[in-house]
PDB file of N, CA and C in Angstrom:
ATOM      1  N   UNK A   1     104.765 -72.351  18.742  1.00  0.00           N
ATOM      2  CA  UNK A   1     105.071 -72.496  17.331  1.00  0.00           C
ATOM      3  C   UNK A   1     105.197 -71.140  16.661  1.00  0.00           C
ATOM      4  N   UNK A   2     104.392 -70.040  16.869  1.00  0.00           N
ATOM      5  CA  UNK A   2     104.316 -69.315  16.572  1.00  0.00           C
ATOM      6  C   UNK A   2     105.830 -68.043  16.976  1.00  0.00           C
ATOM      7  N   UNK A   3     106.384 -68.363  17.682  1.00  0.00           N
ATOM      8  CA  UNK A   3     107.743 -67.865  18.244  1.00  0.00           C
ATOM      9  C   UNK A   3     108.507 -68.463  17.116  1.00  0.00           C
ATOM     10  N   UNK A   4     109.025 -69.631  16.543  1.00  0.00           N
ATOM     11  CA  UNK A   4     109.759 -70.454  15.943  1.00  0.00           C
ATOM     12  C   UNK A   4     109.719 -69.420  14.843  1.00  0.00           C
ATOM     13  N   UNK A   5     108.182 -68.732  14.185  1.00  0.00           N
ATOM     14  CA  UNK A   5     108.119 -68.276  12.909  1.00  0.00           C
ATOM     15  C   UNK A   5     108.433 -66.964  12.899  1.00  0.00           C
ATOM     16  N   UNK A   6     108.633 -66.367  13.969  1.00  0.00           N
ATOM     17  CA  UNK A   6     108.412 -65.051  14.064  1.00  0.00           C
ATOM     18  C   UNK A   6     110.234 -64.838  14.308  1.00  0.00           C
ATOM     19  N   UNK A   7     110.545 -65.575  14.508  1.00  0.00           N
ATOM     20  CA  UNK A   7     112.262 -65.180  14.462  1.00  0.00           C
ATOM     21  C   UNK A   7     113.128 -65.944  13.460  1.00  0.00           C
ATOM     22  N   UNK A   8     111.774 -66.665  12.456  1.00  0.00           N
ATOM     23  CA  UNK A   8     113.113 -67.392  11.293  1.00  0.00           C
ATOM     24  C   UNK A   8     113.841 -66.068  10.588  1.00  0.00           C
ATOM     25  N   UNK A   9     112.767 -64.932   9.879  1.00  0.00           N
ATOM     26  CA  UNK A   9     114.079 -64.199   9.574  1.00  0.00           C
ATOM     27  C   UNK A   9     115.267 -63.493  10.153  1.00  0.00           C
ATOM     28  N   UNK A  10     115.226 -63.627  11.420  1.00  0.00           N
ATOM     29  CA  UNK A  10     116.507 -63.293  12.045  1.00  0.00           C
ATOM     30  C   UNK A  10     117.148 -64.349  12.057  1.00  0.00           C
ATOM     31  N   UNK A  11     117.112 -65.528  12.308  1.00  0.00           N
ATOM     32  CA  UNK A  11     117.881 -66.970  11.831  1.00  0.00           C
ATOM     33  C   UNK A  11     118.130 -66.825  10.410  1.00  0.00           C
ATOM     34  N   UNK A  12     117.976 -66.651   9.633  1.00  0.00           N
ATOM     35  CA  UNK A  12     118.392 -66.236   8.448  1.00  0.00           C
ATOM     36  C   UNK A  12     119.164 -64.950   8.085  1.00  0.00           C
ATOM     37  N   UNK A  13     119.266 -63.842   8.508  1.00  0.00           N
ATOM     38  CA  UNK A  13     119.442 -62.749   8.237  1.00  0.00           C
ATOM     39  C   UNK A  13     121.039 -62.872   9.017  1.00  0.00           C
ATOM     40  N   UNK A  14     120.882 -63.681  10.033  1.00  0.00           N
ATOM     41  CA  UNK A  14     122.349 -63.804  11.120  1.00  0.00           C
ATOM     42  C   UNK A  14     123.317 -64.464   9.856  1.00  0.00           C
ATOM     43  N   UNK A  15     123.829 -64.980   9.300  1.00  0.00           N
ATOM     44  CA  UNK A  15     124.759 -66.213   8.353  1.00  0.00           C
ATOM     45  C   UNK A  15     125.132 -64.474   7.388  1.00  0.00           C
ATOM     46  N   UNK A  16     124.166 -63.976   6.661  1.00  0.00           N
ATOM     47  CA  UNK A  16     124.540 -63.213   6.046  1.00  0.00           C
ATOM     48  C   UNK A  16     125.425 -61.702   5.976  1.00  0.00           C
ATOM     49  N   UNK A  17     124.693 -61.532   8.034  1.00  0.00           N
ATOM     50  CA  UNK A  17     125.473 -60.504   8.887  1.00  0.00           C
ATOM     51  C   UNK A  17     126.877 -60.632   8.831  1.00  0.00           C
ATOM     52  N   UNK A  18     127.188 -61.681   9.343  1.00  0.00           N
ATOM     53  CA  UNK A  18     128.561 -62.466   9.275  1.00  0.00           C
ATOM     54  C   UNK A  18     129.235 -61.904   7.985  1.00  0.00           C
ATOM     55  N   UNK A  19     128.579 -62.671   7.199  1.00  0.00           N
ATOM     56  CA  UNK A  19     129.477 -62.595   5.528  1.00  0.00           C
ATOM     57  C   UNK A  19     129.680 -61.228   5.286  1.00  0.00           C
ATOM     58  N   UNK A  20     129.069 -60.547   5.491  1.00  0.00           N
ATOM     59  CA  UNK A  20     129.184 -59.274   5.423  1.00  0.00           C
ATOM     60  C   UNK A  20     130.174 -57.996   6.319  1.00  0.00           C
ATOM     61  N   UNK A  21     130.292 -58.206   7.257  1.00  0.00           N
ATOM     62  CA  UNK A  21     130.668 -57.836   8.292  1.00  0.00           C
ATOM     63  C   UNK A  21     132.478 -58.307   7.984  1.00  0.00           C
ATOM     64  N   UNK A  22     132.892 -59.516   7.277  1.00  0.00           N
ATOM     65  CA  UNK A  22     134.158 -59.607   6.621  1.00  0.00           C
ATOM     66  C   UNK A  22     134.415 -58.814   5.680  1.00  0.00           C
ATOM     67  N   UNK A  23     133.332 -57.864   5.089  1.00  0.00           N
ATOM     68  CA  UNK A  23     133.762 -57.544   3.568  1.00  0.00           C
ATOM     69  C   UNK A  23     134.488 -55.594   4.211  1.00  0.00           C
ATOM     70  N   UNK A  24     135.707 -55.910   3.147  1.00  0.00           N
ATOM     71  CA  UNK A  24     135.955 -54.250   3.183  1.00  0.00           C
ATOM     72  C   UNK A  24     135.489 -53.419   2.341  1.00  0.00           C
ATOM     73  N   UNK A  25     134.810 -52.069   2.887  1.00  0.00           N
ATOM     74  CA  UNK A  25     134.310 -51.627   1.807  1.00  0.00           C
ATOM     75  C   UNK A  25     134.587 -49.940   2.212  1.00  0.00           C
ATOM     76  N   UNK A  26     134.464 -49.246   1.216  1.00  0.00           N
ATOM     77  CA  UNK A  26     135.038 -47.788   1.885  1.00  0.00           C
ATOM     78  C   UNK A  26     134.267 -47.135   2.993  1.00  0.00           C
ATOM     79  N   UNK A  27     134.635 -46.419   3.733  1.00  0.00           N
ATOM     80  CA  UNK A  27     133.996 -45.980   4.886  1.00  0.00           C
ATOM     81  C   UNK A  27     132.743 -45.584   4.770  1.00  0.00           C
ATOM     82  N   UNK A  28     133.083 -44.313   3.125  1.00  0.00           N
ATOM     83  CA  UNK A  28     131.605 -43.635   2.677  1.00  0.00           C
ATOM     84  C   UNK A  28     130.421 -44.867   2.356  1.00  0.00           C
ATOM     85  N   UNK A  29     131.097 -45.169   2.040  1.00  0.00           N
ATOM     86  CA  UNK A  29     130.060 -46.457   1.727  1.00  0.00           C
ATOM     87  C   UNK A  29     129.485 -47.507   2.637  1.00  0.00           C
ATOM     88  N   UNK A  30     129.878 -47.332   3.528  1.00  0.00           N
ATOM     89  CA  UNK A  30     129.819 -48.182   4.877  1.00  0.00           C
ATOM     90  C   UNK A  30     128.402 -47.319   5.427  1.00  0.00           C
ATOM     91  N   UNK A  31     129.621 -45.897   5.592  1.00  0.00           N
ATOM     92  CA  UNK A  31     128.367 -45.163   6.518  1.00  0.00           C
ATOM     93  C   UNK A  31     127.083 -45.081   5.799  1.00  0.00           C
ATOM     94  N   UNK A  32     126.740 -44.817   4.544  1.00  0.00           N
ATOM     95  CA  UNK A  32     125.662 -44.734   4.198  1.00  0.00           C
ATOM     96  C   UNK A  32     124.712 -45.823   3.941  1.00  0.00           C
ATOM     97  N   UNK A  33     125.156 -46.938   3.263  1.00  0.00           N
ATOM     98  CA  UNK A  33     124.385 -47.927   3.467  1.00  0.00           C
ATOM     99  C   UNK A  33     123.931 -48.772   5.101  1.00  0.00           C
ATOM    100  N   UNK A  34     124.968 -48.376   6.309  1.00  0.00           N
ATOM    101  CA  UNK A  34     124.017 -48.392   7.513  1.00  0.00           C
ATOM    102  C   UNK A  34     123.378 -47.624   7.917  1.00  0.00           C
ATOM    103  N   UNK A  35     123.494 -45.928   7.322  1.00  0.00           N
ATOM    104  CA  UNK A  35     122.103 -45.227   7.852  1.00  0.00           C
ATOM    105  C   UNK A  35     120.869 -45.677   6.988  1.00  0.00           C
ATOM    106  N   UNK A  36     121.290 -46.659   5.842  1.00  0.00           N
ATOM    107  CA  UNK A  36     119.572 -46.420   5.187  1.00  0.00           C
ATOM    108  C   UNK A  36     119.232 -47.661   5.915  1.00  0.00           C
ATOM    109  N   UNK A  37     120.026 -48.666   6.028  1.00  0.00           N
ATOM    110  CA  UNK A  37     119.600 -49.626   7.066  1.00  0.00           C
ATOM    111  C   UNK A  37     119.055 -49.505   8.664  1.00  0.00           C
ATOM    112  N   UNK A  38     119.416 -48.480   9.202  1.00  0.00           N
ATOM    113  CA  UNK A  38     118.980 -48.143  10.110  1.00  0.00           C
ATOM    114  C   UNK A  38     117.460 -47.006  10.168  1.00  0.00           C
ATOM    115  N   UNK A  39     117.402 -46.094   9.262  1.00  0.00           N
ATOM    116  CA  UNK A  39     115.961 -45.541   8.576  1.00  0.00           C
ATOM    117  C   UNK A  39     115.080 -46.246   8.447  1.00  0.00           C
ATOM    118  N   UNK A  40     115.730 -47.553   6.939  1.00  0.00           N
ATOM    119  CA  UNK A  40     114.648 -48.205   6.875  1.00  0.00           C
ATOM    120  C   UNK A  40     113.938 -49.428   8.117  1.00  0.00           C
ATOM    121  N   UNK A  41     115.174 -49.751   9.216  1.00  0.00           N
ATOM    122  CA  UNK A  41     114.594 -50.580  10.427  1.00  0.00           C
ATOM    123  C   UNK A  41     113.452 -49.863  11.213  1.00  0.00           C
ATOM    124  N   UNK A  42     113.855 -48.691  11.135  1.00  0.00           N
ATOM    125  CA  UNK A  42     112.961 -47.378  11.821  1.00  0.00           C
ATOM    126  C   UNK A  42     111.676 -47.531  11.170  1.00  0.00           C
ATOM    127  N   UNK A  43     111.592 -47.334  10.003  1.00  0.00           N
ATOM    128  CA  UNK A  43     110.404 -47.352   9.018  1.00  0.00           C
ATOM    129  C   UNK A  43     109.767 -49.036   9.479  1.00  0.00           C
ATOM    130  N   UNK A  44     110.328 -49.904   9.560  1.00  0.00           N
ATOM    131  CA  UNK A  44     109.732 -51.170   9.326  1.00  0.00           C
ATOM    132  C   UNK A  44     109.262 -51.741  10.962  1.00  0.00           C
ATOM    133  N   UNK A  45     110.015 -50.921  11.621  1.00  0.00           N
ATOM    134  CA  UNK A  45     109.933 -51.437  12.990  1.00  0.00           C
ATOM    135  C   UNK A  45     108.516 -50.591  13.065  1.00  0.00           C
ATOM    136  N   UNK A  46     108.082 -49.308  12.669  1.00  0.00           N
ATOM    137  CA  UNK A  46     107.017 -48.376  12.936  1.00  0.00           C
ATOM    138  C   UNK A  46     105.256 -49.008  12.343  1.00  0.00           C
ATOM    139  N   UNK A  47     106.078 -49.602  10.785  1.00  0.00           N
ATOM    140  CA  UNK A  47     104.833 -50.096  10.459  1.00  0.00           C
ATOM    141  C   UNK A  47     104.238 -51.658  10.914  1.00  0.00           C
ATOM    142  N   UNK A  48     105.834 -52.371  11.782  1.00  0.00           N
ATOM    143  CA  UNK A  48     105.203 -53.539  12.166  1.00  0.00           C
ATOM    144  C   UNK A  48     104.563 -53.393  13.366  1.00  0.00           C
ATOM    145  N   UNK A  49     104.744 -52.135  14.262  1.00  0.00           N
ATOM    146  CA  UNK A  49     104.147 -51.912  15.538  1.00  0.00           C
ATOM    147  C   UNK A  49     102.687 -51.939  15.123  1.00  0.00           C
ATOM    148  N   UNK A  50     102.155 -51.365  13.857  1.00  0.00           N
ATOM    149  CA  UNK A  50     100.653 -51.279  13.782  1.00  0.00           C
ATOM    150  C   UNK A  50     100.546 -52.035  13.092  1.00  0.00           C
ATOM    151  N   UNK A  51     100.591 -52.618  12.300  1.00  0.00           N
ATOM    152  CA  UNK A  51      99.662 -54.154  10.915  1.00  0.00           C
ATOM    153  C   UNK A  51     100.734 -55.282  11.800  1.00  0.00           C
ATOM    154  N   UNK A  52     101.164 -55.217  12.984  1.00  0.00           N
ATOM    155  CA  UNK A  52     102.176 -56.740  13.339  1.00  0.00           C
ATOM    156  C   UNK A  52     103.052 -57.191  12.304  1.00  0.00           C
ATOM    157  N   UNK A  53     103.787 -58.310  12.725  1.00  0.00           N
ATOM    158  CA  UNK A  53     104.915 -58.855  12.328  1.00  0.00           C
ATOM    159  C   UNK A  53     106.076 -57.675  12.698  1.00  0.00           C
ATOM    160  N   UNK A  54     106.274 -57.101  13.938  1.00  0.00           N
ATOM    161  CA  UNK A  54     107.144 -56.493  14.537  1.00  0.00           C
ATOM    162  C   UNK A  54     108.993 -56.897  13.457  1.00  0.00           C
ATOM    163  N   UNK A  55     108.893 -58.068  13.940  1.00  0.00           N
ATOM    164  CA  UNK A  55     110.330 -58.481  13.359  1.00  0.00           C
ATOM    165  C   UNK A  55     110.436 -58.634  11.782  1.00  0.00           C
ATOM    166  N   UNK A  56     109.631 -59.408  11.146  1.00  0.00           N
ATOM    167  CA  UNK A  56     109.971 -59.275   9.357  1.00  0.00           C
ATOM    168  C   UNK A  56     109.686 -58.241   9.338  1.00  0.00           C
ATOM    169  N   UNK A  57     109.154 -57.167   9.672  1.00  0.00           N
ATOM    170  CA  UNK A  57     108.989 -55.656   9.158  1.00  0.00           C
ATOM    171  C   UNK A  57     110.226 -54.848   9.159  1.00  0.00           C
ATOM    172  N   UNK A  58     110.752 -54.915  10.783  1.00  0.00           N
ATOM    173  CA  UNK A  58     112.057 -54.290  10.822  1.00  0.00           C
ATOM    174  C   UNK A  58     112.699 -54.883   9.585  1.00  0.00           C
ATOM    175  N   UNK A  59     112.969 -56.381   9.909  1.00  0.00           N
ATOM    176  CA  UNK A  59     114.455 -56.722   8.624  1.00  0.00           C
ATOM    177  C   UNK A  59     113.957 -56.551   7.682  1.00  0.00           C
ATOM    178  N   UNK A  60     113.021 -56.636   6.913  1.00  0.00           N
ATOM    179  CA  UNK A  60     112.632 -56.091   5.815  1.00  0.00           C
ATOM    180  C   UNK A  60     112.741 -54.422   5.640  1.00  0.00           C
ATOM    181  N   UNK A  61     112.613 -53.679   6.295  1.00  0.00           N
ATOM    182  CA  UNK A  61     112.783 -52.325   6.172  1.00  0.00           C
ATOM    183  C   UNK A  61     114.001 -52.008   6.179  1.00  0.00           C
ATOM    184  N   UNK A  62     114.821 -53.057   6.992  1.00  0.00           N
ATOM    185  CA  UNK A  62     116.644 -52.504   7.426  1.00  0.00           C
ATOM    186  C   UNK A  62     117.146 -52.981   6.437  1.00  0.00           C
ATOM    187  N   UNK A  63     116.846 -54.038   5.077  1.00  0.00           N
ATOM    188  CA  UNK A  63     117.251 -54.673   4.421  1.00  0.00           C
ATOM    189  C   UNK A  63     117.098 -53.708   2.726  1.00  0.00           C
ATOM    190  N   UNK A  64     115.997 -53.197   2.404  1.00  0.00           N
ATOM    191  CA  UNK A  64     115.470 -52.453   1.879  1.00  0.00           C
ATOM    192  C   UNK A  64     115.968 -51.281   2.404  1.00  0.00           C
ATOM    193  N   UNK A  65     116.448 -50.495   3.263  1.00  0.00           N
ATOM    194  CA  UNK A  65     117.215 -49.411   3.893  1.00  0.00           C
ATOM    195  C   UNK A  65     118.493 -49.260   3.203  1.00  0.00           C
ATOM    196  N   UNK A  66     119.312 -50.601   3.313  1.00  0.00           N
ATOM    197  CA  UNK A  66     120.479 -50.915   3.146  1.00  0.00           C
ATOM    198  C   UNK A  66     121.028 -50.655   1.650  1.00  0.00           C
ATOM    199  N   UNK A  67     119.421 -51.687   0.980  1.00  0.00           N
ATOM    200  CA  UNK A  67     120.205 -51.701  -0.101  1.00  0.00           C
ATOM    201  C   UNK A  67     119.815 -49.687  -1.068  1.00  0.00           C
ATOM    202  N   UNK A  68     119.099 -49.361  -0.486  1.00  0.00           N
ATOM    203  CA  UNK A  68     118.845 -47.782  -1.194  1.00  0.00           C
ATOM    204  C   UNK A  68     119.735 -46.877  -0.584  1.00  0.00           C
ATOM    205  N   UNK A  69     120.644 -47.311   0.503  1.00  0.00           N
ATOM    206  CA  UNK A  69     122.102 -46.564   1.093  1.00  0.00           C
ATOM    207  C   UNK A  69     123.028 -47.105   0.051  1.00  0.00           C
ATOM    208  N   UNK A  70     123.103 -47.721  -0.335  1.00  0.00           N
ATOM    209  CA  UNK A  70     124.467 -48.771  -1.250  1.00  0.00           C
ATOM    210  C   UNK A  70     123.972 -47.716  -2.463  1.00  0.00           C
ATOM    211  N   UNK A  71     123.191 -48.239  -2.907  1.00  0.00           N
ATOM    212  CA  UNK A  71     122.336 -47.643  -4.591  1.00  0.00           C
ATOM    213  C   UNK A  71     122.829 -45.830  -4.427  1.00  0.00           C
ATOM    214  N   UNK A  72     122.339 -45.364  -3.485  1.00  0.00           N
ATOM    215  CA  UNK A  72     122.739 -43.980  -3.111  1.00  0.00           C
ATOM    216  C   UNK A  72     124.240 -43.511  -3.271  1.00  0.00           C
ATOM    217  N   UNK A  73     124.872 -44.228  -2.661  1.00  0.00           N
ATOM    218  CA  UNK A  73     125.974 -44.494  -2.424  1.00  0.00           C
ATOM    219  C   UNK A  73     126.627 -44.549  -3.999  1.00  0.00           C
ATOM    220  N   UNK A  74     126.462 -45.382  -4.422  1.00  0.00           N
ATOM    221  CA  UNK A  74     126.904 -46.027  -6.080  1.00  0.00           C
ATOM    222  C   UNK A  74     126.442 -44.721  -6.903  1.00  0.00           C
ATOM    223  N   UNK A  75     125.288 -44.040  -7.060  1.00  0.00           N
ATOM    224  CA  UNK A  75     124.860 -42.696  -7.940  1.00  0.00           C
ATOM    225  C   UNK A  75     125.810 -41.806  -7.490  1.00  0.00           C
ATOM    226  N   UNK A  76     126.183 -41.043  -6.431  1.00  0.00           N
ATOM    227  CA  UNK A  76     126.941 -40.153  -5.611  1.00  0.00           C
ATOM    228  C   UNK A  76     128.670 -40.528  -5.818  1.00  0.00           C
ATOM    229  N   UNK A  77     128.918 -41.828  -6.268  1.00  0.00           N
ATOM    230  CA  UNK A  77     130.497 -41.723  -6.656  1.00  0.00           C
ATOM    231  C   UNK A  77     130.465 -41.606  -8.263  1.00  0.00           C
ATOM    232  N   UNK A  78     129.534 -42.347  -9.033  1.00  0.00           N
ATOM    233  CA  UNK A  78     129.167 -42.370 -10.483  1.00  0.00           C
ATOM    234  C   UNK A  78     129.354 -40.654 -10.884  1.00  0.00           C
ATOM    235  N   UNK A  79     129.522 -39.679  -9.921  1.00  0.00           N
ATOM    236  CA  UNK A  79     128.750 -38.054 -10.464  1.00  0.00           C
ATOM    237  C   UNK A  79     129.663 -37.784 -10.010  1.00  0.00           C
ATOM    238  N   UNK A  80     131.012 -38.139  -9.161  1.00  0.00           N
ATOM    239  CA  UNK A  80     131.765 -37.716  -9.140  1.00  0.00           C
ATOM    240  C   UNK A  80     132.455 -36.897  -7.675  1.00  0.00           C
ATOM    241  N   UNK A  81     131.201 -37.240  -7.017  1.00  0.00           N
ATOM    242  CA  UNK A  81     131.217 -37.061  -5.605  1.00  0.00           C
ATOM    243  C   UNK A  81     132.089 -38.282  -4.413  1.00  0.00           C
ATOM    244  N   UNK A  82     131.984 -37.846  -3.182  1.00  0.00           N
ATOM    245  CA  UNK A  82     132.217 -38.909  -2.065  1.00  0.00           C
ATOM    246  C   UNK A  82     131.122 -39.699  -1.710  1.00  0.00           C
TER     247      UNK A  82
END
């Protein structure tokens, strides 16, 4: 039972991969919101190795990664930058 719970948010997180993965979006913007997604998996994968929940930690960290790459992303064209 405990398997069932430990991978619902990846059963969840999959439907949205998808939807996403259709969308065009500029490259700069691509690349940066998957490095914060990938940082923050790093970050979440590190702190679920010690307090557990290995997996909601990662997607929670890669998710929270993502969206402070986008946000980053959005300040950095707002100023006039790439």
């Amino acid at each position: 039972m405990s398997n069932r719970k430990s991978f619902a948010p990846l059963l969840l997180a999959l439907p949205l991969l998808a939807l996403l993965a259709g969308c065009q979006v500029n490259q700069k913007t691509g690349e940066r919101t998957l490095t914060g997604a990938a940082v923050g998996a790093a970050g979440g994968a590190a702190v679920g190795l010690i307090t557990g929940g290995f997996v909601s930690k990662t997607l929670t960290g890669a998710a929270a990664g993502a969206a402070g790459g986008f946000v980053y992303d959005q300040i950095k064209k707002s100023q006039g930058g790439n």
